[in-house]
Protein backbone atom coordinates (compact mmCIF):
# COMPACT_ATOMS: atom_id res chain seq x y z
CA UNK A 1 -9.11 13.21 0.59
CA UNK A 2 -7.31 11.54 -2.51
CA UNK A 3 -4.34 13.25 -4.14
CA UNK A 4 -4.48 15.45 -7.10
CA UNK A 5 -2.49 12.36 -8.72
CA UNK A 6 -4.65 9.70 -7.80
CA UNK A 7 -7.57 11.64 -8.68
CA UNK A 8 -6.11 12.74 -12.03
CA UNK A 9 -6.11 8.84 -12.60
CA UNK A 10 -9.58 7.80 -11.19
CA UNK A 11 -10.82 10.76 -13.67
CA UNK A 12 -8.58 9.42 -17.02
CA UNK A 13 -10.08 6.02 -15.96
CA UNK A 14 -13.62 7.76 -16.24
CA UNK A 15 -13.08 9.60 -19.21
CA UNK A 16 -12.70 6.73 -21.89
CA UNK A 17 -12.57 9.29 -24.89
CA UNK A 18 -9.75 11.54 -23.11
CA UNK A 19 -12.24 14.84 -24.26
CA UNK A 20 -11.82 16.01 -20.62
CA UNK A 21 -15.58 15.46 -19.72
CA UNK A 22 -17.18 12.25 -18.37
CA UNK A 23 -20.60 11.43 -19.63
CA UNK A 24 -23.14 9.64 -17.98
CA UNK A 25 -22.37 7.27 -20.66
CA UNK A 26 -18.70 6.87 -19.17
CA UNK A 27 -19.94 6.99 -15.93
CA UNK A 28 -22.14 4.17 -16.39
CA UNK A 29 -19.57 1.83 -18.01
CA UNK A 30 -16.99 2.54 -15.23
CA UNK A 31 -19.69 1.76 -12.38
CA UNK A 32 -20.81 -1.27 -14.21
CA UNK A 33 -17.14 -2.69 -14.36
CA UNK A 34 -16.40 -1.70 -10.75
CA UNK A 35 -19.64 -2.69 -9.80
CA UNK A 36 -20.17 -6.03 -11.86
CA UNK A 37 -23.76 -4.51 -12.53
CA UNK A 38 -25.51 -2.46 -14.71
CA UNK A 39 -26.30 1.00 -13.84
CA UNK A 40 -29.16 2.36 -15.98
CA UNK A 41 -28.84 5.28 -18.22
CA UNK A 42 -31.23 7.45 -15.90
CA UNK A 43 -28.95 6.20 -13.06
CA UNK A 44 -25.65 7.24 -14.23
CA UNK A 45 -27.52 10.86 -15.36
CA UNK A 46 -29.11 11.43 -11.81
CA UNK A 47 -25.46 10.92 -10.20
CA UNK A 48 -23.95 13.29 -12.27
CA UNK A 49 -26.31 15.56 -12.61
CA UNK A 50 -25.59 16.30 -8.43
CA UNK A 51 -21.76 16.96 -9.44
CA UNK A 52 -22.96 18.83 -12.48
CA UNK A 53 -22.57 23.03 -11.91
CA UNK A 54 -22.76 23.90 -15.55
CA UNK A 55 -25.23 22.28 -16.78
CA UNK A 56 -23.80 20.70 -19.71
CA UNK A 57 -24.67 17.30 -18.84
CA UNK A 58 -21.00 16.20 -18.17
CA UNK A 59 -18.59 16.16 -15.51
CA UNK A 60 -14.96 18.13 -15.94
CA UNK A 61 -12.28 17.48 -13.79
CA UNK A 62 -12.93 19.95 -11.24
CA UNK A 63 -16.89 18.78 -10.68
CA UNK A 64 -15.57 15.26 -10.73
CA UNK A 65 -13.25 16.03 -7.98
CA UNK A 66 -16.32 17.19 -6.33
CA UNK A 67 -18.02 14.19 -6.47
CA UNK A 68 -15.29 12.22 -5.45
CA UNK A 69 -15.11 15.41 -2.49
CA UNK A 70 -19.08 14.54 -1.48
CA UNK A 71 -18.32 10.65 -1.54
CA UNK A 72 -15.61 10.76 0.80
CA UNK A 73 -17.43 13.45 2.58
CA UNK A 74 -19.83 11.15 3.12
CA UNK A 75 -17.81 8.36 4.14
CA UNK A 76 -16.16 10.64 6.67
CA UNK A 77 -19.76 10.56 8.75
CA UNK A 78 -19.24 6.93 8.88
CA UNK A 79 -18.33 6.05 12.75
CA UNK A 80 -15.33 4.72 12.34
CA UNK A 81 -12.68 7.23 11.99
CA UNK A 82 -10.69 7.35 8.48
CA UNK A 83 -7.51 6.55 10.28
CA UNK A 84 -8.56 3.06 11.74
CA UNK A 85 -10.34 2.37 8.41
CA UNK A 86 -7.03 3.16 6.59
CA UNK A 87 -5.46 0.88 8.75
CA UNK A 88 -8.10 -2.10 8.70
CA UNK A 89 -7.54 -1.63 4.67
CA UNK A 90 -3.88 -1.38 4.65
CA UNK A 91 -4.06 -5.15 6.59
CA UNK A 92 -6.15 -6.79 4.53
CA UNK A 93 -4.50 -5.41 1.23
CA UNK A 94 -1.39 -6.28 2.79
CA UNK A 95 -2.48 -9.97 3.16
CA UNK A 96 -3.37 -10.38 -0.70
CA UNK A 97 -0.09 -8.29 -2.04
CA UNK A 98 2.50 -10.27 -3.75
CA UNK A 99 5.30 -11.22 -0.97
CA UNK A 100 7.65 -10.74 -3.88
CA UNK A 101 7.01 -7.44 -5.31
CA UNK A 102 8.82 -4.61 -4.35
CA UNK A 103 6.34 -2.14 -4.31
CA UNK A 104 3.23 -3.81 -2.63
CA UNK A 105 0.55 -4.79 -5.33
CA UNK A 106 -1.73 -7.65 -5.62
CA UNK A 107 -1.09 -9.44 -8.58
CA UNK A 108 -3.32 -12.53 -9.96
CA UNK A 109 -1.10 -15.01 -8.57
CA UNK A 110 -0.88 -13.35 -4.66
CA UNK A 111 -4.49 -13.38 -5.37
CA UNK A 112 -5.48 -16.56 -6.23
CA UNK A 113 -2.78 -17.92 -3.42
CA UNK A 114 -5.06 -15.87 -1.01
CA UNK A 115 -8.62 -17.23 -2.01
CA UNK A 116 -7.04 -20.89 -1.71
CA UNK A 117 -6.15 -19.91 1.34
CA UNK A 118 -9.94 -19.09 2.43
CA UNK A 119 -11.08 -22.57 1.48
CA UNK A 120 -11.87 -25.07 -0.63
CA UNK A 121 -14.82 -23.23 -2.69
CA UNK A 122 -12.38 -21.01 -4.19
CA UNK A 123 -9.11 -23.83 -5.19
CA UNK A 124 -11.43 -24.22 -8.35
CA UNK A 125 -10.47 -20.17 -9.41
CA UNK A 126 -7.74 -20.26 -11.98
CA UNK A 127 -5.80 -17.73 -13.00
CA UNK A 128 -7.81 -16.12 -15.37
CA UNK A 129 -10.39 -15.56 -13.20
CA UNK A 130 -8.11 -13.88 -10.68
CA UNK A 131 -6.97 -11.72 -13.72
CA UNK A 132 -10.51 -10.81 -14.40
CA UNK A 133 -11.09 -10.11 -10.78
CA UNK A 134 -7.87 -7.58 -11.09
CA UNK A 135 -9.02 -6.34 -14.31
CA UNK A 136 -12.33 -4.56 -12.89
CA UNK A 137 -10.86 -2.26 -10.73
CA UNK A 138 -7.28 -2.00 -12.76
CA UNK A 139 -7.66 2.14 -12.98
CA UNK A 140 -4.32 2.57 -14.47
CA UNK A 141 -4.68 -0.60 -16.87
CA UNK A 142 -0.92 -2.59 -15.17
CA UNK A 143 -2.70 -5.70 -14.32
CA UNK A 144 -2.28 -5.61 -10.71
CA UNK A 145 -3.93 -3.62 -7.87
CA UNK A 146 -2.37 -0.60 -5.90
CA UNK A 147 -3.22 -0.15 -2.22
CA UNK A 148 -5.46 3.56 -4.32
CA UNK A 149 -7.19 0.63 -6.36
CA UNK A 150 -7.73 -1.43 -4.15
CA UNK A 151 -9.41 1.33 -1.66
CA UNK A 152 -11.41 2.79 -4.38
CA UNK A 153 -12.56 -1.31 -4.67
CA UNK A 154 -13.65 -1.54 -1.17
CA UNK A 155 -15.13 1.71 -0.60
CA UNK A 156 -17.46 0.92 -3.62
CA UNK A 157 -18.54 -2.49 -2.07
């Protein structure tokens, strides 16, 4: 299960207005930038409406937490254990984080030095599309990726 802090941070990165609730609204813009889709409306409302217990059409922190609770509840039931899928993420964050850094992140140059690496369909990726790459699942807005950011990334795929 995440920590209280990282989930404290996954919610402020929900709740654009800082009101303490996320709407469907909020939830639908966050899932659209993580997911590089659009989630409808009626989408957004039937995913929070599962997490919903008051009825007010919003999520606070504690029936976000849920949510978040259920998902990795249901990833959990996967059969791989969450140990060995910790690990297999750990490795391949570990081969995109910055060498230099001294906390591990993946910044846009580590990243772009890693897609080159892959081949030659992704030497035409500058910079600024590595930054935009960054930028969608950037929870805590430092332009780079955290091993948390980069799990809540993958997970979502």
């Amino acid at each position: 299960m995440a920590s209280t802090s990282s989930s404290s941070v996954l919610f402020a990165a929900f709740d654009k207005d800082g009101d303490g609730k996320v709407s469907a609204s909020e939830l639908r813009g966050c899932m659209a930038a993580a997911l590089g889709e659009d989630v409808s409306e009626e989408e957004a409302a039937a995913i929070l409406a599962t997490a919903d217990i008051d009825g007010d059409g919003l999520l606070d922190h504690d029936e976000f937490l849920r949510l978040s609770d259920s998902d990795h509840h249901q990833l959990q039931q996967k059969d791989q254990p969450e140990e060995e899928r910790l690990r297999c993420l750990r490795e391949a964050f570990d081969m995109y984080a910055a060498a230099d850094q001294e906390t591990a992140v993946i910044t846009p140059a580590s990243l772009r030095r890693m897609l080159t690496r892959l081949g030659p369909e992704h030497e035409r990726l500058g910079m600024e599309d590595c930054r935009a790459m960054i930028c969608r699942f950037d929870l805590d807005g430092d332009g780079v990726l955290s091993f948390h950011e980069f799990r809540v990334m993958m997970l979502m795929s």
